[in-house]
C-alpha atoms as a PDB file:
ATOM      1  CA  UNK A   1       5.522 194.422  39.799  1.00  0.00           C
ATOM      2  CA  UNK A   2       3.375 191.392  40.906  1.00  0.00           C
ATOM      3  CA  UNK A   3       1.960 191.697  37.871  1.00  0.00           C
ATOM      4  CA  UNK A   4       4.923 191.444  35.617  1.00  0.00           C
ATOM      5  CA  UNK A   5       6.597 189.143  37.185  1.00  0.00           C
ATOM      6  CA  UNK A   6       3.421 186.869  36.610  1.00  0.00           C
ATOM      7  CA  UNK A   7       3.249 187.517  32.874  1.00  0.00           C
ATOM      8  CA  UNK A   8       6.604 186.497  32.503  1.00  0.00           C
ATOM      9  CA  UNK A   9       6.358 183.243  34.218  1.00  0.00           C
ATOM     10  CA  UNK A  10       3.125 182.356  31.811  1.00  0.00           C
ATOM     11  CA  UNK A  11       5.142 183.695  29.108  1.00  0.00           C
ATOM     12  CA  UNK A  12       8.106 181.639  29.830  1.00  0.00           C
ATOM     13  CA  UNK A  13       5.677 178.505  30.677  1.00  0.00           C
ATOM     14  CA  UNK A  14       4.263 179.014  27.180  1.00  0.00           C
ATOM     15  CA  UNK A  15       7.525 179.359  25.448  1.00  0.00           C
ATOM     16  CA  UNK A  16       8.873 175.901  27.182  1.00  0.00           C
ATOM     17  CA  UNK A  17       5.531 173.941  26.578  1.00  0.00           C
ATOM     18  CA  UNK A  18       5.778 174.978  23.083  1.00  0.00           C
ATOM     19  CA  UNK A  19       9.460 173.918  22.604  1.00  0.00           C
ATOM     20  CA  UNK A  20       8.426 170.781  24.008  1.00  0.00           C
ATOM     21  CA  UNK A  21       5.154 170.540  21.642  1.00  0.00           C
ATOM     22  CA  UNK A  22       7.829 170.251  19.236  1.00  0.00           C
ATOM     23  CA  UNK A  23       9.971 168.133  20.549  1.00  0.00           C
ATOM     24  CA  UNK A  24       7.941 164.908  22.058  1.00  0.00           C
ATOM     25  CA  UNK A  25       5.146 166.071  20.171  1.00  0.00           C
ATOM     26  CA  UNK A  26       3.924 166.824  23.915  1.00  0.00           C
ATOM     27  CA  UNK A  27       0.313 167.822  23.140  1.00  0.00           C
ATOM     28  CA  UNK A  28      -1.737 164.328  21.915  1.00  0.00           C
ATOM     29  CA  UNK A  29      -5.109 163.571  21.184  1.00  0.00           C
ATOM     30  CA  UNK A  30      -6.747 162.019  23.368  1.00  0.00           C
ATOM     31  CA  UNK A  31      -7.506 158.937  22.415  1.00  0.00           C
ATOM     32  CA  UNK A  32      -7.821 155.200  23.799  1.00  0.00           C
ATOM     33  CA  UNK A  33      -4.712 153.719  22.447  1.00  0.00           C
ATOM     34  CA  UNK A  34      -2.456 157.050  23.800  1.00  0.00           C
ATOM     35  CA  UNK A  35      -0.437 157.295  27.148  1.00  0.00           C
ATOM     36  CA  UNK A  36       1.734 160.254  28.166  1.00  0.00           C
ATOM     37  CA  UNK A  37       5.173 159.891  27.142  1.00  0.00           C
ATOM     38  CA  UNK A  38       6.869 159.027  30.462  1.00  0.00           C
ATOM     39  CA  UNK A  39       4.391 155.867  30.479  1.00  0.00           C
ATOM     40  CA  UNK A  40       5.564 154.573  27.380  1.00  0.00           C
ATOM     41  CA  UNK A  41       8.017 151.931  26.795  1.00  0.00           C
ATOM     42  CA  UNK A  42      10.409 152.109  24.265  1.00  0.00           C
ATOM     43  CA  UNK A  43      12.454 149.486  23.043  1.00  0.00           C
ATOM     44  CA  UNK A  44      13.690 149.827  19.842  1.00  0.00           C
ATOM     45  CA  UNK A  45      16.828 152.538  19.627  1.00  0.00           C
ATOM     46  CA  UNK A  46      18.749 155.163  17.410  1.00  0.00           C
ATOM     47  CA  UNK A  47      17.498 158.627  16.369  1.00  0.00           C
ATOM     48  CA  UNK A  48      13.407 157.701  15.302  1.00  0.00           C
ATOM     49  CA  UNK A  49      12.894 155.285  18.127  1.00  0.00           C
ATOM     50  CA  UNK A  50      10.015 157.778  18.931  1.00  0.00           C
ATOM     51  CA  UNK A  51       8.290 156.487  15.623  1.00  0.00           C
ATOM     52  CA  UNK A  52       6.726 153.732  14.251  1.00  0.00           C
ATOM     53  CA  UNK A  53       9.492 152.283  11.545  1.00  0.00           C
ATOM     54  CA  UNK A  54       6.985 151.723   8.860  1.00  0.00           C
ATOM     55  CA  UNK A  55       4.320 154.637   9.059  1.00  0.00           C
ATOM     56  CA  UNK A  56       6.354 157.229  10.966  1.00  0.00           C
ATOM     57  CA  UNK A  57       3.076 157.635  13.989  1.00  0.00           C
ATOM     58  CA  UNK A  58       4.602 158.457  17.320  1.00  0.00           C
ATOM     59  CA  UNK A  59       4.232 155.327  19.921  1.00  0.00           C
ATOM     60  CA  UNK A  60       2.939 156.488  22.766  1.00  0.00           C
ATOM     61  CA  UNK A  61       0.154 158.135  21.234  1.00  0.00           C
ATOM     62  CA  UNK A  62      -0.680 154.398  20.103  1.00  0.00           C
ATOM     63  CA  UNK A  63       0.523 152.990  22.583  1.00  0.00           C
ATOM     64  CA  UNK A  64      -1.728 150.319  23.725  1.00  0.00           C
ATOM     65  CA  UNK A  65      -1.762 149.076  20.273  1.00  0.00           C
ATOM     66  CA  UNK A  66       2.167 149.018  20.061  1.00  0.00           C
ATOM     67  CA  UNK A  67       3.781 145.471  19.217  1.00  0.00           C
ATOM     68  CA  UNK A  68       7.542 144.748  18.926  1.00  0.00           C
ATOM     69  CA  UNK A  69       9.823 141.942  17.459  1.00  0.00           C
ATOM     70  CA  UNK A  70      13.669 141.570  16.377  1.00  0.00           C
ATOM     71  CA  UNK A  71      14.479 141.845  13.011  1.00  0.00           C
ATOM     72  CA  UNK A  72      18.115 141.556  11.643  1.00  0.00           C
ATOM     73  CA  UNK A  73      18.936 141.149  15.205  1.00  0.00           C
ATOM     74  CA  UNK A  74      17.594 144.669  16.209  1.00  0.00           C
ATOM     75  CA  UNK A  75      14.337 144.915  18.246  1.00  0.00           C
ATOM     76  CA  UNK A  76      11.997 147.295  16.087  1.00  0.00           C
ATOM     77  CA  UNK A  77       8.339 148.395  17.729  1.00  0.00           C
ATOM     78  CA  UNK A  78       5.292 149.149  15.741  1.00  0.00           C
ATOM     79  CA  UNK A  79       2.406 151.534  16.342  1.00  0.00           C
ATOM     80  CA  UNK A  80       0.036 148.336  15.749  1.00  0.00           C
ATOM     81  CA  UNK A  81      -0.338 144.859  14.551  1.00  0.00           C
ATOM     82  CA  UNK A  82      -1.290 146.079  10.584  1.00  0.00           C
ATOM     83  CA  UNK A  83       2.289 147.920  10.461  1.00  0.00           C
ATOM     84  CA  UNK A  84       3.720 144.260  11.860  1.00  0.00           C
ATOM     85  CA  UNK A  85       2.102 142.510   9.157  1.00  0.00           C
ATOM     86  CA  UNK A  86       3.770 145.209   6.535  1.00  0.00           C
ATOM     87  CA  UNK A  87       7.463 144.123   7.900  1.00  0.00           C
ATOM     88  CA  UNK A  88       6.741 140.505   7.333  1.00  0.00           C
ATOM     89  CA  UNK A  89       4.971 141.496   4.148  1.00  0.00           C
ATOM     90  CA  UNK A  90       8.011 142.790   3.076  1.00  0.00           C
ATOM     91  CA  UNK A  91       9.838 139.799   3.832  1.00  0.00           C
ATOM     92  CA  UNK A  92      11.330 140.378   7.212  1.00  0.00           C
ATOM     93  CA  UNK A  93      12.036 137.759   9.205  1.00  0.00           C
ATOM     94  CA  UNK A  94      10.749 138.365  12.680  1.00  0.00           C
ATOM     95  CA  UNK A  95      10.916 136.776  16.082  1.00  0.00           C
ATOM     96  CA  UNK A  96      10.186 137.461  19.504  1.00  0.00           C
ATOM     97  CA  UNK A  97       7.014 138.933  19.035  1.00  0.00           C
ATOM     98  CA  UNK A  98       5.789 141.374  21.628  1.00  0.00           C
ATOM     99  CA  UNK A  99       2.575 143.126  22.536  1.00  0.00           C
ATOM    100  CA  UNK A 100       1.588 145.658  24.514  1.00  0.00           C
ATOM    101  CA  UNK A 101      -0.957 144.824  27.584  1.00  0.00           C
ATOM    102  CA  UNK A 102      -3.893 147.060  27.727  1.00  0.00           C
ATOM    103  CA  UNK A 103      -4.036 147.046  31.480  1.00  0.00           C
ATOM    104  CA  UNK A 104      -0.542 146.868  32.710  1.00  0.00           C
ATOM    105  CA  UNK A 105       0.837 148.844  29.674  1.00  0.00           C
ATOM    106  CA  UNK A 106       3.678 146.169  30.042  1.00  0.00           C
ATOM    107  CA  UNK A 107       5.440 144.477  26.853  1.00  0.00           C
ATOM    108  CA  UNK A 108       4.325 140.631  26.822  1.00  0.00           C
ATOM    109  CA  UNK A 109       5.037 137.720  24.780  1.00  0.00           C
ATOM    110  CA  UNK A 110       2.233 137.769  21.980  1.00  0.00           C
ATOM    111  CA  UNK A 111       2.128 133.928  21.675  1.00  0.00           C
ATOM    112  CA  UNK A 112       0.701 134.202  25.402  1.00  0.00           C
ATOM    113  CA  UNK A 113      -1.548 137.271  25.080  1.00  0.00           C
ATOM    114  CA  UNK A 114      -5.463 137.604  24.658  1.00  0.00           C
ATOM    115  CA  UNK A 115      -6.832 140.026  21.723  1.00  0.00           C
ATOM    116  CA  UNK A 116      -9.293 141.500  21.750  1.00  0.00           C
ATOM    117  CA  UNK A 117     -10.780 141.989  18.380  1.00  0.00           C
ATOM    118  CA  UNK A 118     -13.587 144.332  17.053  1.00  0.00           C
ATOM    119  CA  UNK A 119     -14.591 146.522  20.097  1.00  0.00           C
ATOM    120  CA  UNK A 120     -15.918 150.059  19.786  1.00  0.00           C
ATOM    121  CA  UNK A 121     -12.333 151.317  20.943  1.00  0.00           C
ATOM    122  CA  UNK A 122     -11.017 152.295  17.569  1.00  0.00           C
ATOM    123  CA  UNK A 123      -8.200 150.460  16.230  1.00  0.00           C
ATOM    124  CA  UNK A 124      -4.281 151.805  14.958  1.00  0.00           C
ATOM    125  CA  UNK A 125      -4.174 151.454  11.394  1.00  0.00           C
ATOM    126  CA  UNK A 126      -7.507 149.889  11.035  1.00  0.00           C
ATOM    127  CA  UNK A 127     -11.508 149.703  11.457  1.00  0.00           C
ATOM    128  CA  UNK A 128     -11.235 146.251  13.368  1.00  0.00           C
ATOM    129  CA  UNK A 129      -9.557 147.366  16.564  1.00  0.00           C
ATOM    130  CA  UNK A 130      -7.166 144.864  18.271  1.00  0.00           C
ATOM    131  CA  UNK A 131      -6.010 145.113  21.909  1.00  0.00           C
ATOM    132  CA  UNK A 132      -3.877 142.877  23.639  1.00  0.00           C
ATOM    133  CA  UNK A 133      -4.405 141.626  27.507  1.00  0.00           C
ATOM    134  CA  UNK A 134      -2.120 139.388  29.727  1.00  0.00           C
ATOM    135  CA  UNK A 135      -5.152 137.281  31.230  1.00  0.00           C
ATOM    136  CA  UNK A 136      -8.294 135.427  29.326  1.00  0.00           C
ATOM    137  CA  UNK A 137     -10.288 137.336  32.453  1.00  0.00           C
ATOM    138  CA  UNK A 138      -9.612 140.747  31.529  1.00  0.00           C
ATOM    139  CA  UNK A 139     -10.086 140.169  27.871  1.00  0.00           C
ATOM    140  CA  UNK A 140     -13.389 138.386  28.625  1.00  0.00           C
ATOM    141  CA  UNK A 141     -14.436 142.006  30.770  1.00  0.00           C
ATOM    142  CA  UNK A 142     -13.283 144.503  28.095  1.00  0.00           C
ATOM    143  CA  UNK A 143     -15.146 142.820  25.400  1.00  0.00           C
ATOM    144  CA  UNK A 144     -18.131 142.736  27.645  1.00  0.00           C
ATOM    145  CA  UNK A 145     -17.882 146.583  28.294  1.00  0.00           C
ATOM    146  CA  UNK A 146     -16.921 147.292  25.108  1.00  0.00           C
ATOM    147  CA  UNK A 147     -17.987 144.249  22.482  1.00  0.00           C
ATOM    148  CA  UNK A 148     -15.517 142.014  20.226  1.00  0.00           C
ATOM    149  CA  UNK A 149     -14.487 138.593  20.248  1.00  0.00           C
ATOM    150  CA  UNK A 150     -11.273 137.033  22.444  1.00  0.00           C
ATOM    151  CA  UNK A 151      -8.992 135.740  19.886  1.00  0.00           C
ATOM    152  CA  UNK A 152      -5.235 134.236  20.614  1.00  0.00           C
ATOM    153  CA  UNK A 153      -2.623 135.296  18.516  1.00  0.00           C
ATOM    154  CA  UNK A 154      -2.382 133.284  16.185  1.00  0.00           C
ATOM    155  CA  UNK A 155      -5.965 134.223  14.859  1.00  0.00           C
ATOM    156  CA  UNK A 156      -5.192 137.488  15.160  1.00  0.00           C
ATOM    157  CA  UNK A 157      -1.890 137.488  12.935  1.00  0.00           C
ATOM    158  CA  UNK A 158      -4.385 136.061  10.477  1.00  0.00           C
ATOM    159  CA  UNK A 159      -6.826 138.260  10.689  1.00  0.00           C
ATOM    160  CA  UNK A 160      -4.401 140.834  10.559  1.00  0.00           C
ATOM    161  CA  UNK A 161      -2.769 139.584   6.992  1.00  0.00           C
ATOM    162  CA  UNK A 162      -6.236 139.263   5.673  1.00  0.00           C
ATOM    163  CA  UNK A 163      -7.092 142.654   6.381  1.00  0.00           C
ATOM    164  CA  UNK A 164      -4.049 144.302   5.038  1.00  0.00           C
ATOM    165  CA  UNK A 165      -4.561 144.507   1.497  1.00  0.00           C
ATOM    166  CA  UNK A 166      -7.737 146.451   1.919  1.00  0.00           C
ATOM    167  CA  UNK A 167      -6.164 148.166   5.351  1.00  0.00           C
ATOM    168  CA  UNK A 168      -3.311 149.610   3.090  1.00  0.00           C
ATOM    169  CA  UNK A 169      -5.494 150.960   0.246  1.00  0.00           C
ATOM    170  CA  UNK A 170      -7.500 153.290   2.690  1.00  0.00           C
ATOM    171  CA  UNK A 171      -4.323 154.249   4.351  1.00  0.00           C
ATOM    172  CA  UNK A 172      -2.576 155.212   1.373  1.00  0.00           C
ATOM    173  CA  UNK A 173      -5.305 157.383   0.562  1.00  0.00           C
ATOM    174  CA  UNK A 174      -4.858 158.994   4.054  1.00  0.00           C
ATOM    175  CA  UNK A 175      -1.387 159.862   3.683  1.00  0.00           C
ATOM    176  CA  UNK A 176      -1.296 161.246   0.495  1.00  0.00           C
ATOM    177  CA  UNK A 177      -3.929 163.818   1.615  1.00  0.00           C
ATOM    178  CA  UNK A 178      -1.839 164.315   4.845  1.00  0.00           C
ATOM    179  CA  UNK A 179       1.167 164.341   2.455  1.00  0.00           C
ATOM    180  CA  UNK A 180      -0.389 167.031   0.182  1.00  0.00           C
ATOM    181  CA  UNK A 181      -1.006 169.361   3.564  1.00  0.00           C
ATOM    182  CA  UNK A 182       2.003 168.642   4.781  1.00  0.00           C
ATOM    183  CA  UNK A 183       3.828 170.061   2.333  1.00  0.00           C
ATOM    184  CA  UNK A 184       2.074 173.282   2.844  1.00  0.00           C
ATOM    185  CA  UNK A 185       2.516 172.995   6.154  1.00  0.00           C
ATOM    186  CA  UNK A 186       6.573 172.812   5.360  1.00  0.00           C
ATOM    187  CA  UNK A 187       6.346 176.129   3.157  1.00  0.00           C
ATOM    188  CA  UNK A 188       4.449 178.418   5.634  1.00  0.00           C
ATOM    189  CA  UNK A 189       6.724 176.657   9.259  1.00  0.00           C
ATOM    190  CA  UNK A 190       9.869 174.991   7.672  1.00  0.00           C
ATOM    191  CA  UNK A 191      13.473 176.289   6.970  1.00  0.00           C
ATOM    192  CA  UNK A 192      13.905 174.375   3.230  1.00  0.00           C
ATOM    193  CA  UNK A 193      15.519 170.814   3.738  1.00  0.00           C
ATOM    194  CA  UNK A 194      18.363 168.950   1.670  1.00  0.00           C
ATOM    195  CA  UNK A 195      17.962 165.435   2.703  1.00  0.00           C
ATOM    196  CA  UNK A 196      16.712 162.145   1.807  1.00  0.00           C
ATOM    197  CA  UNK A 197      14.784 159.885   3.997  1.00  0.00           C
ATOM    198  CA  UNK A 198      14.164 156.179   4.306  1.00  0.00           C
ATOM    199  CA  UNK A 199      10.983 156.661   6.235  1.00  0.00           C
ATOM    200  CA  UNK A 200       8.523 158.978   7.596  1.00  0.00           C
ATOM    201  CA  UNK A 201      10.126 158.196  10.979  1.00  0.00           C
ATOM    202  CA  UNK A 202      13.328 158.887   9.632  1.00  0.00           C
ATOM    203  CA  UNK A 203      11.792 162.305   8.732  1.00  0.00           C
ATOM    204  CA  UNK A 204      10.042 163.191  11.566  1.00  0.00           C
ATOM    205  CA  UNK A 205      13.528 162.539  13.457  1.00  0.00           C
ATOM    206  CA  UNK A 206      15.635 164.417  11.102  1.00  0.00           C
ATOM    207  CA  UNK A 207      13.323 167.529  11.941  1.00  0.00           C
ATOM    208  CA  UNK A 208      13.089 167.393  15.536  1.00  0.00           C
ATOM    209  CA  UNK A 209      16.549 167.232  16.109  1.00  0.00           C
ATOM    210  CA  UNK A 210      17.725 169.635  13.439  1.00  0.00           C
ATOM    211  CA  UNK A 211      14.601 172.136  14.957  1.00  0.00           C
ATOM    212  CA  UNK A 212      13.935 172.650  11.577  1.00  0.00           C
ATOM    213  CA  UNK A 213       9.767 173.386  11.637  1.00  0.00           C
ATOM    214  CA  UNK A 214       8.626 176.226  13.999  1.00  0.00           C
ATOM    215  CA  UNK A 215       5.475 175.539  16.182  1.00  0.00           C
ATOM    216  CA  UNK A 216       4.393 171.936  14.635  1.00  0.00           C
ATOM    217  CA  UNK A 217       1.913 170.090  16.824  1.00  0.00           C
ATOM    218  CA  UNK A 218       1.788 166.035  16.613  1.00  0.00           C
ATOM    219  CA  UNK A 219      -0.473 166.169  13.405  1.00  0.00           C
ATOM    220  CA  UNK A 220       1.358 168.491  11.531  1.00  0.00           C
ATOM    221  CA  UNK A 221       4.676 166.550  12.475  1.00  0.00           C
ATOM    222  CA  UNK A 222       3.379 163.414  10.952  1.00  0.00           C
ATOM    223  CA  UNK A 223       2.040 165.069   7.582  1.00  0.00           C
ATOM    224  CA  UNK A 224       5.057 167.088   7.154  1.00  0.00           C
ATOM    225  CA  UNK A 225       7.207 163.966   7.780  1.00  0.00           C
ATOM    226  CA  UNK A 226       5.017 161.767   5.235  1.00  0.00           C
ATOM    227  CA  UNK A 227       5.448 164.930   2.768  1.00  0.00           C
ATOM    228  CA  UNK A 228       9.385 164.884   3.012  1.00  0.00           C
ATOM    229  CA  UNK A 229       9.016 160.948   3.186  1.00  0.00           C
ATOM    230  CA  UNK A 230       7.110 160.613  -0.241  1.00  0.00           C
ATOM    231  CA  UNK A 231       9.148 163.707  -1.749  1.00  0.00           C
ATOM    232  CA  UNK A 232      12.055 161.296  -1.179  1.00  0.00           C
ATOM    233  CA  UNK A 233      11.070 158.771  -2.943  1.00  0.00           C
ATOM    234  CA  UNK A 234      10.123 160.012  -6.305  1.00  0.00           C
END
């Protein structure tokens, strides 16, 4: 009996952790930039605020990369400074520009932040990594441990725009190989969708709510999102 009753607790533990897989996407790489969901702040709202507006990548597994700003009035938060740039790019107007601290994992004003730039922590949406700090100190001691120069914001918003161009080529590339799998990936897990999306985010929403993809981890999410995204669009 002992023995049953254990086998349906692990059973039932699996079931719930896999439900949940689907739903946060619960089960992240592990990686510099992520933080479990609870320790993530969110402050943009509506159905994708789990995503990153122009890419679709969930925040808190890039988390300490995350920036925010209004635009149109509403705050919108972006897995990283490159996806930023790509809103103003577009010609958004933005304003109160936040950043994530690396320490504190607290939003702060990015006109008063420290960046880190080019450390062997790899970077969101880039090979030159960028991470933000509240003091000069603890910027100075991560790029000792780690290398890269302290930059202010200012010459990091630079850097940033001067980057993109070449940025956005190699990520393009990216998703359209992600794309490619994750339409497979909708075939063989996903009950057949009739909708048009914005965004990738918009997507990736649209299918978590609706439960509409059976046992999709974090990485599958994302290229089955960027699959319905891009199907949208032509």
């Amino acid at each position: 009996m002992k023995k049953i009753l254990l086998s349906l607790v692990i059973a039932c533990g699996t079931l719930m952790a896999s439900g949940m897989g689907q739903q946060a996407p619960k089960h992240m790489p592990k990686m510099f930039q992520s933080v479990p969901m609870n320790e993530a702040t969110i402050l943009q709202d509506g159905k994708s605020k789990m995503f990153c507006p122009k890419c679709g990548m969930t925040l808190p597994m890039f988390y300490k990369t995350n920036m925010a700003a209004k635009v149109d009035g509403k705050v919108k938060q972006y897995c990283s400074i490159h996806c930023l740039v790509d809103d103003i790019n577009s010609g958004a107007k933005v304003s109160d520009i936040k950043v994530v601290d690396t320490n504190s994992l607290k939003f702060i004003d990015a006109k008063d932040a420290y960046f880190v730039v080019g450390s062997n922590k790899k970077g969101t949406m880039t090979k030159v990594s960028k991470y933000a700090f509240a003091s000069k100190d603890d910027a100075k001691a991560f790029a000792s441990k780690f290398g890269g120069d302290v930059m202010d914001f200012e010459h990091t918003l630079a850097l940033a725009k001067k980057q993109f161009a070449k940025e956005s080529a190699m990520i393009s590339k990216k998703q359209s190989m992600m794309a490619k799998k994750g339409k497979m990936i909708y075939n063989a897990k996903c009950q057949k969708i009739d909708q048009k999306f914005n965004s990738t985010a918009e997507a990736k929403a649209y299918i978590v709510s609706h439960k509409s993809c059976k046992g999709l981890n974090g990485k599958q999410l994302q290229a089955v999102g960027l699959y319905l995204n891009f199907a949208s669009q032509n």
